[in-house]
C-alpha atoms as a PDB file:
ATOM      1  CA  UNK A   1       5.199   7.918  22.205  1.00  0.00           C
ATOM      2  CA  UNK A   2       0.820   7.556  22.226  1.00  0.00           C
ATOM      3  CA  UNK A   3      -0.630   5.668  19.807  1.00  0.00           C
ATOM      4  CA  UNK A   4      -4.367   6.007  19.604  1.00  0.00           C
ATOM      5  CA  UNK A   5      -7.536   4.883  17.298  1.00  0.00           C
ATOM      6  CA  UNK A   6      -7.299   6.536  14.014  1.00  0.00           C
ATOM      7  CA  UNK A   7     -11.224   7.142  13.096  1.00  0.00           C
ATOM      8  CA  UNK A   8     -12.688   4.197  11.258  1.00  0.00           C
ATOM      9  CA  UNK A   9     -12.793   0.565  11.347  1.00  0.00           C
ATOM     10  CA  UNK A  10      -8.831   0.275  11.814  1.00  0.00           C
ATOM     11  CA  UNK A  11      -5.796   2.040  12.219  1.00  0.00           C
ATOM     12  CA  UNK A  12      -3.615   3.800  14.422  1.00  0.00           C
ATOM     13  CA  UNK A  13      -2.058   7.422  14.900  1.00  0.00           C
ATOM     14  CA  UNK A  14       1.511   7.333  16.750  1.00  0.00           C
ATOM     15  CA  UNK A  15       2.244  10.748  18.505  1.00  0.00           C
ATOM     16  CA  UNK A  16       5.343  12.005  20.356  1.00  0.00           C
ATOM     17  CA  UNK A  17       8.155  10.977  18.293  1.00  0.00           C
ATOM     18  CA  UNK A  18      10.599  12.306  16.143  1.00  0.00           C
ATOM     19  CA  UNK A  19      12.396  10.210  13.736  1.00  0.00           C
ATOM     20  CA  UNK A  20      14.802  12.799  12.498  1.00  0.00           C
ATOM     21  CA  UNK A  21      16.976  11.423  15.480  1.00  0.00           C
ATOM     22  CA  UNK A  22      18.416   8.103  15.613  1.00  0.00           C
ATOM     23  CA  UNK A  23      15.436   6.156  17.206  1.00  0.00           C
ATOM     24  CA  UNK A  24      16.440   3.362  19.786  1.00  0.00           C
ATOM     25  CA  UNK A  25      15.658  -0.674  19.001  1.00  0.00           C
ATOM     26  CA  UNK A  26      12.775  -0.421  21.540  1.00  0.00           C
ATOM     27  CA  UNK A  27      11.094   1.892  19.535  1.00  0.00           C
ATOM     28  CA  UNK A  28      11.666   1.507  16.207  1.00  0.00           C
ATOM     29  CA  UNK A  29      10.090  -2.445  17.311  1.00  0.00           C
ATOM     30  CA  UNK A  30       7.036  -1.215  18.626  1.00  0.00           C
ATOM     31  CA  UNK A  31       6.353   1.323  15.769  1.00  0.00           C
ATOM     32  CA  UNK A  32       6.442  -2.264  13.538  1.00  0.00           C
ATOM     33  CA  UNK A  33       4.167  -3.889  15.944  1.00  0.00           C
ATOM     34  CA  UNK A  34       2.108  -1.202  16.119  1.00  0.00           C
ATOM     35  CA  UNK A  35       1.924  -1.062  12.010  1.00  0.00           C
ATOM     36  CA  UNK A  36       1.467  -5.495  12.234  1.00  0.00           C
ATOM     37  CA  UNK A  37      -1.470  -5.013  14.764  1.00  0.00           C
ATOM     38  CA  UNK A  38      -3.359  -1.894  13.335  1.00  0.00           C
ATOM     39  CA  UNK A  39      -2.261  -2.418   9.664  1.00  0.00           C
ATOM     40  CA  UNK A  40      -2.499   1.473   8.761  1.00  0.00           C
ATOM     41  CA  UNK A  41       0.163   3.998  10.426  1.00  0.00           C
ATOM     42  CA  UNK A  42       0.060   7.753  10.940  1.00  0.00           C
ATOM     43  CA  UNK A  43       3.123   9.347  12.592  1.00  0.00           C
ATOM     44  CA  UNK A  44       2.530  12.817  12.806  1.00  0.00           C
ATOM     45  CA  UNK A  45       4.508  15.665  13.115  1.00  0.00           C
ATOM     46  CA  UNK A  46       7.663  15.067  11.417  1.00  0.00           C
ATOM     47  CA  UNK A  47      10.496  17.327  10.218  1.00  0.00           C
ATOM     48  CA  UNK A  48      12.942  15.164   8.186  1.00  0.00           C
ATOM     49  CA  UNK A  49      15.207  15.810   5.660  1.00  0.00           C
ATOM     50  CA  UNK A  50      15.797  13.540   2.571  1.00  0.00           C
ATOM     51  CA  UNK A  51      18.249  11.542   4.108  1.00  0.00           C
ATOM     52  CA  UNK A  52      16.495  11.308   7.324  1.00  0.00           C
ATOM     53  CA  UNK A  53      13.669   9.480   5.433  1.00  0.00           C
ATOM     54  CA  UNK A  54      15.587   7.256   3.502  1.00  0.00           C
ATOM     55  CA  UNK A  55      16.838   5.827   6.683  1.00  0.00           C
ATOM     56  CA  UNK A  56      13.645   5.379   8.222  1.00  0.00           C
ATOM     57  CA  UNK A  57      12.351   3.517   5.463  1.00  0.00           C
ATOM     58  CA  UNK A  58      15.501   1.035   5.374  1.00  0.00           C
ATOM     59  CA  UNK A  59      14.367   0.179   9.013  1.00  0.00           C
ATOM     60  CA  UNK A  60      11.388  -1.319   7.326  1.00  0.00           C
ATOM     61  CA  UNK A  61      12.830  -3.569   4.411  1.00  0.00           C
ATOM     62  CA  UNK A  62      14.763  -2.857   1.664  1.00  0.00           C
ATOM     63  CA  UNK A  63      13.395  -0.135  -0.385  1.00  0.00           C
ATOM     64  CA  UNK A  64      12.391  -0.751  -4.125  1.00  0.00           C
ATOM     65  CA  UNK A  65      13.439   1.130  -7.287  1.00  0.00           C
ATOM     66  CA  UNK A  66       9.956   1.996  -8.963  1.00  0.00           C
ATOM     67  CA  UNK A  67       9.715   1.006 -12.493  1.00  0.00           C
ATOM     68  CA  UNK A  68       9.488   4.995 -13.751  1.00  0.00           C
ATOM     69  CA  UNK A  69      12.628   6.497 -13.692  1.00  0.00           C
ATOM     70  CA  UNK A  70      10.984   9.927 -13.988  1.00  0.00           C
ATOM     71  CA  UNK A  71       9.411   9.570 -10.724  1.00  0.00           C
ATOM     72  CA  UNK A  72      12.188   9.098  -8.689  1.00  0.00           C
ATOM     73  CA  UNK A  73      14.492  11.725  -6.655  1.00  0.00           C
ATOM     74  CA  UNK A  74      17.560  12.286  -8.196  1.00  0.00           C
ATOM     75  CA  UNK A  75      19.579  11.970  -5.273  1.00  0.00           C
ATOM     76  CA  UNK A  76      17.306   9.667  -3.190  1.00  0.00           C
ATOM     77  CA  UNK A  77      16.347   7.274  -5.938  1.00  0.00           C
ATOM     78  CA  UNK A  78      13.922   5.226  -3.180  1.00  0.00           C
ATOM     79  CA  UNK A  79      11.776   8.173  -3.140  1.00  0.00           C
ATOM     80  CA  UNK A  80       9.253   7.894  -5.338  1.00  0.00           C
ATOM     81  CA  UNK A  81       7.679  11.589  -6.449  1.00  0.00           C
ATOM     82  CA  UNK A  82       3.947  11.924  -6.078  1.00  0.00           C
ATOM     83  CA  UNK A  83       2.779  15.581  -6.932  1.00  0.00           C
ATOM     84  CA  UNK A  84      -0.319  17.349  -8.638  1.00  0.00           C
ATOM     85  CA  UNK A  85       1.531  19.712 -10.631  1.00  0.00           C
ATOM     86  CA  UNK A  86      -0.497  21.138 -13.501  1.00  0.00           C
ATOM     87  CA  UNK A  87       2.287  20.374 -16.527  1.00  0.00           C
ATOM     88  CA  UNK A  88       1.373  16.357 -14.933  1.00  0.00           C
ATOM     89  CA  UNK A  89       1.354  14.658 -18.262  1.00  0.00           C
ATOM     90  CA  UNK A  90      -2.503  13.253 -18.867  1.00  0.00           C
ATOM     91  CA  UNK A  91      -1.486   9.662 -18.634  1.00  0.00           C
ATOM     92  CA  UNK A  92      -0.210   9.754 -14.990  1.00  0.00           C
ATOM     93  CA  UNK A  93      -3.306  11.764 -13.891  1.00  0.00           C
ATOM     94  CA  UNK A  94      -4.909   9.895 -11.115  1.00  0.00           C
ATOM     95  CA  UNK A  95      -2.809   6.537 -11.969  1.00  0.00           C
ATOM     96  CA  UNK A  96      -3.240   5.174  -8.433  1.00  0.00           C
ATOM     97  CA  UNK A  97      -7.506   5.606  -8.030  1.00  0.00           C
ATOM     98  CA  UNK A  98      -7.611   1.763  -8.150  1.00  0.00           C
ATOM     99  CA  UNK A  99      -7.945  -0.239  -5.523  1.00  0.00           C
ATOM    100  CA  UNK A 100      -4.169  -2.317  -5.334  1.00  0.00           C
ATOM    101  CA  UNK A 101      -1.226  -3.598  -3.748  1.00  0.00           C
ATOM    102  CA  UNK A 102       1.857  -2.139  -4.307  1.00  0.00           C
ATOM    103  CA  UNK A 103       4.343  -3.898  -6.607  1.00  0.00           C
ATOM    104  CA  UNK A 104       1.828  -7.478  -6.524  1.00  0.00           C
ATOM    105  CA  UNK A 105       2.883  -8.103 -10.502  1.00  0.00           C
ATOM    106  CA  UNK A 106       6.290  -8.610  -9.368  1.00  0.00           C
ATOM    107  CA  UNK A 107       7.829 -11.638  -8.052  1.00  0.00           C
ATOM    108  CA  UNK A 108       8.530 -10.034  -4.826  1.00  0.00           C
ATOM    109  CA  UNK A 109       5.732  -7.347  -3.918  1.00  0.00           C
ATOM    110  CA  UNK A 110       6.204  -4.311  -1.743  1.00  0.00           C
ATOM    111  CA  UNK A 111       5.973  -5.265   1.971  1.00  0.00           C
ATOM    112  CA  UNK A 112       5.236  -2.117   3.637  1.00  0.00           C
ATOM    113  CA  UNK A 113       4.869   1.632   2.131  1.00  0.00           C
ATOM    114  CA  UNK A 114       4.930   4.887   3.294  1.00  0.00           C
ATOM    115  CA  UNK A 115       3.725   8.542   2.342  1.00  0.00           C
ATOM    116  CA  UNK A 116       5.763  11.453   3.918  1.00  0.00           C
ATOM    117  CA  UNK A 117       3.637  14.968   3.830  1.00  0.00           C
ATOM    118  CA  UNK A 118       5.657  17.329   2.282  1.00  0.00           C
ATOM    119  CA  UNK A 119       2.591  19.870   1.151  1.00  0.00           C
ATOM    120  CA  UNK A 120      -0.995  19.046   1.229  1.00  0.00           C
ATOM    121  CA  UNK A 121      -4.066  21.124  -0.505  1.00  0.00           C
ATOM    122  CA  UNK A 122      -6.513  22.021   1.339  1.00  0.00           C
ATOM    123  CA  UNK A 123      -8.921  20.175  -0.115  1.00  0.00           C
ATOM    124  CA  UNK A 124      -9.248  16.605  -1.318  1.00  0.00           C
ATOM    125  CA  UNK A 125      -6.057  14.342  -1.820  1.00  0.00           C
ATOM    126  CA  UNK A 126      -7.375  11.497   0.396  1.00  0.00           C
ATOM    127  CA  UNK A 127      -5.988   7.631   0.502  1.00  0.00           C
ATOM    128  CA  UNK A 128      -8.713   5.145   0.837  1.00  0.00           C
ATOM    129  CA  UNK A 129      -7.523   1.938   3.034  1.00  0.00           C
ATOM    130  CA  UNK A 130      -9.490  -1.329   2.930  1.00  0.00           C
ATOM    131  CA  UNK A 131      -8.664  -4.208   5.282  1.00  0.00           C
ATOM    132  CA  UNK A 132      -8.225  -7.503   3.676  1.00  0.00           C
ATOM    133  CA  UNK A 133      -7.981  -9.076   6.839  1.00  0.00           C
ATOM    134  CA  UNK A 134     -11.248  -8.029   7.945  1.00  0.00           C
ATOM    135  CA  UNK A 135     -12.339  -8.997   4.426  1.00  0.00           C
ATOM    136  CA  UNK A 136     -11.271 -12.450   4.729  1.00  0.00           C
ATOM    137  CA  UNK A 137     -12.380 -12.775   8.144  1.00  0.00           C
ATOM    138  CA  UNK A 138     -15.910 -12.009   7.106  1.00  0.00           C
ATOM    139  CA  UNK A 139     -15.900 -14.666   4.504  1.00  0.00           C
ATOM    140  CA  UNK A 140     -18.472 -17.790   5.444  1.00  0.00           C
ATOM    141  CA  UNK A 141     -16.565 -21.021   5.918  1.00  0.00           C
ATOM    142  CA  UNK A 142     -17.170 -22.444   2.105  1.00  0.00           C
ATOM    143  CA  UNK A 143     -15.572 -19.580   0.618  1.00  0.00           C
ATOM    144  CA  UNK A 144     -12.389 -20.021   2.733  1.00  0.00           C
ATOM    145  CA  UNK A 145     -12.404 -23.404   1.970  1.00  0.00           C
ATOM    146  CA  UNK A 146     -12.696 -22.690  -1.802  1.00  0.00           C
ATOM    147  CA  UNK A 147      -9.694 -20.350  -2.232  1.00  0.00           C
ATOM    148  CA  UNK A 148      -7.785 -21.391   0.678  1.00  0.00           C
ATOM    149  CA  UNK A 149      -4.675 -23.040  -1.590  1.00  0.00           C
ATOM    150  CA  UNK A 150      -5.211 -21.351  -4.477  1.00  0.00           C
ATOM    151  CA  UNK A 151      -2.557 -19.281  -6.371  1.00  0.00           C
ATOM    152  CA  UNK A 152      -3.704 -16.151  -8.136  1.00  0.00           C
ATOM    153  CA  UNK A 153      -1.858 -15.038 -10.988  1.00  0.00           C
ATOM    154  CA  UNK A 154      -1.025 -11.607 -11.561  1.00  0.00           C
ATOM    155  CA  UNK A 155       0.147  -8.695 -13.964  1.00  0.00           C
ATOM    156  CA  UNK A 156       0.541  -5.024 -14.315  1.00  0.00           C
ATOM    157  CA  UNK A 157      -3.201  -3.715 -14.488  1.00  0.00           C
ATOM    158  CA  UNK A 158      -4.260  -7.541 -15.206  1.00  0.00           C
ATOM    159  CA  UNK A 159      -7.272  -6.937 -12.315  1.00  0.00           C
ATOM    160  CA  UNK A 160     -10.939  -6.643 -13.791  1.00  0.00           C
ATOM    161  CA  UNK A 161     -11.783  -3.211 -12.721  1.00  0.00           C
ATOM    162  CA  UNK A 162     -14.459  -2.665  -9.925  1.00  0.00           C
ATOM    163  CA  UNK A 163     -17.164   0.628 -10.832  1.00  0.00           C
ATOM    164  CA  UNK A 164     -15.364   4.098 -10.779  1.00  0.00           C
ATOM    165  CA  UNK A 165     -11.991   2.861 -10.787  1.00  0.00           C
ATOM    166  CA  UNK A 166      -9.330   3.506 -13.456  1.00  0.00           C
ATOM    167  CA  UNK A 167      -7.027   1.114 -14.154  1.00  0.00           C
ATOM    168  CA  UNK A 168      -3.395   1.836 -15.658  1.00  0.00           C
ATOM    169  CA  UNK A 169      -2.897   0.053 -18.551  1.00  0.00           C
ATOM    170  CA  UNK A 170       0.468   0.757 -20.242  1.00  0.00           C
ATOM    171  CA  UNK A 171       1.170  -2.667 -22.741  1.00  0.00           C
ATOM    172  CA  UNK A 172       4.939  -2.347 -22.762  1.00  0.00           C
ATOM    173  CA  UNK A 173       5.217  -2.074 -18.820  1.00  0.00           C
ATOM    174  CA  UNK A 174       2.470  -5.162 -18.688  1.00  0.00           C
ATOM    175  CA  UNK A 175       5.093  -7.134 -21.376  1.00  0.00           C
ATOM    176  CA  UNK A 176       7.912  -6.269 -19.573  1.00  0.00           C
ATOM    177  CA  UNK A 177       6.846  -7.433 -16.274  1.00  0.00           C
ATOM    178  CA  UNK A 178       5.292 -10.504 -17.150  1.00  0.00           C
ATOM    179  CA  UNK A 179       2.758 -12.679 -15.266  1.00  0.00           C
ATOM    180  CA  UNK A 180       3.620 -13.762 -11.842  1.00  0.00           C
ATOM    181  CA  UNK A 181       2.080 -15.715  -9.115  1.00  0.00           C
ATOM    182  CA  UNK A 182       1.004 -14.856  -5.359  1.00  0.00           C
ATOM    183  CA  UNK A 183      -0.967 -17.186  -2.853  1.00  0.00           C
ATOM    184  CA  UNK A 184      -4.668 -15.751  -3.305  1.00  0.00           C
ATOM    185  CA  UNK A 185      -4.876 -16.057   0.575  1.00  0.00           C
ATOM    186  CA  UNK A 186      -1.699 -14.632   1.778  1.00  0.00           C
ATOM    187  CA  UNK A 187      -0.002 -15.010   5.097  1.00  0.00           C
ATOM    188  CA  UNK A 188       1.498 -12.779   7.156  1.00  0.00           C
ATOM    189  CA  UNK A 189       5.251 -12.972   7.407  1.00  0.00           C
ATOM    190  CA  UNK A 190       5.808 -11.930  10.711  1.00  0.00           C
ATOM    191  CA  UNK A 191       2.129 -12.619  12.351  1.00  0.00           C
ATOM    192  CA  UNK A 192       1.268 -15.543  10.008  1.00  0.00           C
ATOM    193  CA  UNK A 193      -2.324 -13.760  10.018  1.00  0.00           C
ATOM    194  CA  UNK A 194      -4.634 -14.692   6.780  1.00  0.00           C
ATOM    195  CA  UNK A 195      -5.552 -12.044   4.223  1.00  0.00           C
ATOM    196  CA  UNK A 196      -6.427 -11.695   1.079  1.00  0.00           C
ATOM    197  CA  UNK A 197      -3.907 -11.090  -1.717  1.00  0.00           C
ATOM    198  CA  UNK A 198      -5.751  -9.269  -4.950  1.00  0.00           C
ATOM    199  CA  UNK A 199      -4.564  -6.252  -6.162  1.00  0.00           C
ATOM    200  CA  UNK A 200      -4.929  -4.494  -8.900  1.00  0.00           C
ATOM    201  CA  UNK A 201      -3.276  -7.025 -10.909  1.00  0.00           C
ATOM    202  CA  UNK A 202      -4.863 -10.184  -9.925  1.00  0.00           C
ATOM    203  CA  UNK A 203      -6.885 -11.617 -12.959  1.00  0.00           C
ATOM    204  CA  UNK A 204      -6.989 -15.578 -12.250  1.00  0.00           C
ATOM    205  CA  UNK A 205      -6.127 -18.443 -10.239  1.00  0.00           C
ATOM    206  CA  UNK A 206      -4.478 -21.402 -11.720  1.00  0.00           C
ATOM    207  CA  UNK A 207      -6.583 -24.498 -11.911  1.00  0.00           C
ATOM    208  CA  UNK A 208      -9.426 -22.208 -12.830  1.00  0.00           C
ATOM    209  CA  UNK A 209     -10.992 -21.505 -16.342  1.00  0.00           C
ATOM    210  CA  UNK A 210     -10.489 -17.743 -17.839  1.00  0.00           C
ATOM    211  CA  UNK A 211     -14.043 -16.416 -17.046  1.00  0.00           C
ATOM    212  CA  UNK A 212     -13.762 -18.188 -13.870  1.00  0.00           C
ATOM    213  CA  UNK A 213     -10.620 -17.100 -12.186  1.00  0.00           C
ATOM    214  CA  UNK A 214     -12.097 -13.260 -13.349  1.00  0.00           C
ATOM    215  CA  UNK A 215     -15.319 -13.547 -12.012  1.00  0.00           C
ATOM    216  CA  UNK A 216     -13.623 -14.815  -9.195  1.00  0.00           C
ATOM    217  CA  UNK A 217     -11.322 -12.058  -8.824  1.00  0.00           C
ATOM    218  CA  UNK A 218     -14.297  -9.163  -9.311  1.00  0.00           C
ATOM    219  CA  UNK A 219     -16.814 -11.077  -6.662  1.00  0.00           C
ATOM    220  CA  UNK A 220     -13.170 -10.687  -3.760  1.00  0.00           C
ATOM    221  CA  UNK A 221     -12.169  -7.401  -4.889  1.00  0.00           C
ATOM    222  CA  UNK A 222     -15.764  -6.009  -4.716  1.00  0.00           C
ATOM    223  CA  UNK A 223     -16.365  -7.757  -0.951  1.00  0.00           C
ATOM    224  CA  UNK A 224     -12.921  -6.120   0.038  1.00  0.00           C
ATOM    225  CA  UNK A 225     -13.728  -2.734  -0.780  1.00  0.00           C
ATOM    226  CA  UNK A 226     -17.241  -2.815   0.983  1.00  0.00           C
ATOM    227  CA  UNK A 227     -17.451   0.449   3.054  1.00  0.00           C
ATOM    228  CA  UNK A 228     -17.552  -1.897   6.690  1.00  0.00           C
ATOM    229  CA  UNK A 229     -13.378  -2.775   5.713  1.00  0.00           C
ATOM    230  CA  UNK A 230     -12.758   0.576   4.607  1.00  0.00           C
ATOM    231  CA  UNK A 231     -10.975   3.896   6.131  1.00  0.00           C
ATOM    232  CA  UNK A 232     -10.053   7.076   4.867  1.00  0.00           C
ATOM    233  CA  UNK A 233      -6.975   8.631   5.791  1.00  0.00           C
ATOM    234  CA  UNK A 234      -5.701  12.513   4.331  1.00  0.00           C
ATOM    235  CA  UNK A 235      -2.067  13.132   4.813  1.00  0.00           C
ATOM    236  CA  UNK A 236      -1.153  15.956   5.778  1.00  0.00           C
ATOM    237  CA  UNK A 237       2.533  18.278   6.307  1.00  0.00           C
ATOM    238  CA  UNK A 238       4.512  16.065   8.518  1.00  0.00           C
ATOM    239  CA  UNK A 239       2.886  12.971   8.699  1.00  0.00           C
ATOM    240  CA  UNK A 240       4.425   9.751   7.742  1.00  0.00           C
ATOM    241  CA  UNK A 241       1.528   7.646   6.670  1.00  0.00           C
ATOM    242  CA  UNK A 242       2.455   3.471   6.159  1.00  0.00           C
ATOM    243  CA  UNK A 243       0.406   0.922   5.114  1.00  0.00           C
ATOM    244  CA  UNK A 244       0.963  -2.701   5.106  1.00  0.00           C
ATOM    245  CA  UNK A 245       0.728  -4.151   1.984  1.00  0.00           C
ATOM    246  CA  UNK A 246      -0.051  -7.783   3.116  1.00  0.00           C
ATOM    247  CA  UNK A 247      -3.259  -6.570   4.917  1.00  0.00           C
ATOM    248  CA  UNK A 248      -4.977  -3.780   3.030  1.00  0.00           C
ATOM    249  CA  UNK A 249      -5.447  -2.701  -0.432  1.00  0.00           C
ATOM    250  CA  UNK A 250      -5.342   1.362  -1.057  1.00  0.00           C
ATOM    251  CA  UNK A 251      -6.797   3.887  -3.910  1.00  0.00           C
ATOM    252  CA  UNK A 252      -6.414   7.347  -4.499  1.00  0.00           C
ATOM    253  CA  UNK A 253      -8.967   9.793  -4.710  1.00  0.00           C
ATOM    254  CA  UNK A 254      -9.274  12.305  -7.708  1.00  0.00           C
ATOM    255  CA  UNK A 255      -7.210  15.751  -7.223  1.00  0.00           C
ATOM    256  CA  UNK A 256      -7.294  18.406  -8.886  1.00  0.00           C
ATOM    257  CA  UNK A 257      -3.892  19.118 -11.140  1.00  0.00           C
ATOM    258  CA  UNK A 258      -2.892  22.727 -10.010  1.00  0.00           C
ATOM    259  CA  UNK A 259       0.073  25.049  -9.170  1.00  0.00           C
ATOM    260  CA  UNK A 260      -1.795  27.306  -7.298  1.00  0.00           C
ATOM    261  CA  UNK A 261      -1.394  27.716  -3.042  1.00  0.00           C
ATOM    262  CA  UNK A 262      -3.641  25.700  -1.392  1.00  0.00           C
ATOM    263  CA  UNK A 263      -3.852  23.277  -4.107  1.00  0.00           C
ATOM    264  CA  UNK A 264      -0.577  21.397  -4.294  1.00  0.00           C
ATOM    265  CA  UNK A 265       0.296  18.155  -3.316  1.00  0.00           C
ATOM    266  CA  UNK A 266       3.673  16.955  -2.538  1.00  0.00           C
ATOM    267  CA  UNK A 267       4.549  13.326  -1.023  1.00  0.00           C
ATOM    268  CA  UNK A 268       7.569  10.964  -1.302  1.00  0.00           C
ATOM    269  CA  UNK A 269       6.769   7.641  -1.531  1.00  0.00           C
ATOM    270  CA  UNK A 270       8.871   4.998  -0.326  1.00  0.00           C
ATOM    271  CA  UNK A 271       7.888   1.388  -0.462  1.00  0.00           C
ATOM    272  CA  UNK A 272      10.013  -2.144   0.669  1.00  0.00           C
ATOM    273  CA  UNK A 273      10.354  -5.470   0.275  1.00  0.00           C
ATOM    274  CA  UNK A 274      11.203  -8.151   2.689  1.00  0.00           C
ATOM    275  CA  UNK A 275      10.751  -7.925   6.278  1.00  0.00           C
ATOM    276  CA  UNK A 276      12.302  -5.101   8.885  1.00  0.00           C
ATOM    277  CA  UNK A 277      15.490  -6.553  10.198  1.00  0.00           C
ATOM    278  CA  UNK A 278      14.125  -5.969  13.987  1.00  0.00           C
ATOM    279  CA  UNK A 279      11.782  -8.835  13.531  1.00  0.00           C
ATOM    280  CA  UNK A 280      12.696 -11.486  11.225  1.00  0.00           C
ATOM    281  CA  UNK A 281      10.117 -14.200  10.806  1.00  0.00           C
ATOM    282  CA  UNK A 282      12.358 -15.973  13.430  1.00  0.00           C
ATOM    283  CA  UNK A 283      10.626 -14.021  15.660  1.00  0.00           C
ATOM    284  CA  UNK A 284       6.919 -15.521  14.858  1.00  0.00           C
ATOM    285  CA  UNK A 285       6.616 -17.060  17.984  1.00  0.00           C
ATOM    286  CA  UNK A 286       7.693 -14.274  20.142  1.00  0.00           C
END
């Protein structure tokens, strides 16, 4: 296995592995590391079947049901169905070209996700990565010390959108889900390292007034997604692409919505919560 830089400010591509065989505890614990340290994850060359993913993704959590039934594989209901088909209905068009965290307006948010390359287009179809670490590391010391403590509160689409971005915004799915709560500086389970926790759903803090908490919200969002934080990432046939949710937010780019070869896009999306069962937070100090 060779892990190198992936170009940009951070991020790693793994090489020389093939997870549609059983992979041994060694390994399997320094592909987590390797996701921890670099926060962004591109194994490349893969040939798996369904089933072969699935259990790759348990290794990392416990994989979550998506709240669209309709996106799901019938027979692999963790895999989550992201194509560019041309009979796409209009209101799912581009839903993810907002900068976000998976599954933040839920109680328990998505831990770690992953994209597996099933077709690519040949042009376009990019995933835009920024690094909330490096975000909150760049802070100056009196903004730390103002949000340090504070607890954001959240909902489906709830985040005051940034220019260029559109933001899903589906009332019954916002009702249904509710407002929830997230430390705005979140720490790392497993490396206990400090990031920023906004999402696309993050609207307020508690203790703070409306227009506030918002302004508040829009002034972190905007410093996260400053180019310096940011890399780009296209995945392509093969690859298994993860991201760490408590380290980076991600967008989409706009694609074109087409049948035709050389145009499509096919991925499977699986996402987790919790921690992978190879290191615990017991194993912090390790």
């Amino acid at each position: 296995m060779i892990i190198s830089a992936m170009p940009g400010p951070f991020g790693a591509i793994v090489e020389g592995v093939d997870l549609s065989v059983p992979q041994s505890d060694e390994t399997l614990r320094a592909l987590i590391a390797a996701l921890h340290e670099h926060q962004i994850l591109a194994i490349r060359g893969q040939r798996l079947t369904d089933a072969d993913y699935v259990a790759f993704g348990h290794q990392w959590g416990d994989p979550l049901m998506f709240h669209l039934p309709s996106h799901r594989k019938d027979d692999f209901p963790e895999m989550i169905r992201i194509t560019n088909a041309a009979a796409t209905p209009e209101r799912y068009r581009d839903g993810a070209k907002f900068w976000h965290q998976d599954s933040s307006y839920e109680a328990v948010p998505a831990s770690v996700t992953m994209l597996y390359g099933v077709e690519t287009p040949d042009e376009g179809g990019e995933t835009l990565i920024a690094s909330t670490v490096m975000a909150y590391d760049a802070l100056d010391e009196d903004m730390k010390a103002r949000i340090d403590g504070l607890t954001g509160l959240h909902c489906l689409g709830g985040s005051p959108a940034l220019p260029g971005e559109k933001i899903p915004f589906i009332p019954e799915n916002t009702a249904r889900h509710g407002i929830v709560s997230h430390p705005l500086v979140m720490r790392h389970p497993v490396s206990g390292r400090k990031a920023l926790y906004l999402s696309g759903s993050a609207f307020g803090a508690e203790g703070l007034d409306v227009d506030e908490g918002r302004a508040l919200i829009d002034r972190l969002r905007a410093h996260c997604t400053q180019p310096r934080f940011v890399t780009r990432y296209k995945v392509e046939a093969g690859d298994i692409f993860l991201w760490d949710n408590f380290q980076v937010l991600h967008s989409a780019t706009p694609i074109e919505y087409s049948d035709e070869p050389g145009k499509r896009r096919l991925l499977y999306r699986i996402s987790t919560k919790g921690t992978p069962a190879l290191c615990r937070p017991a194993d912090l100090a390790a």
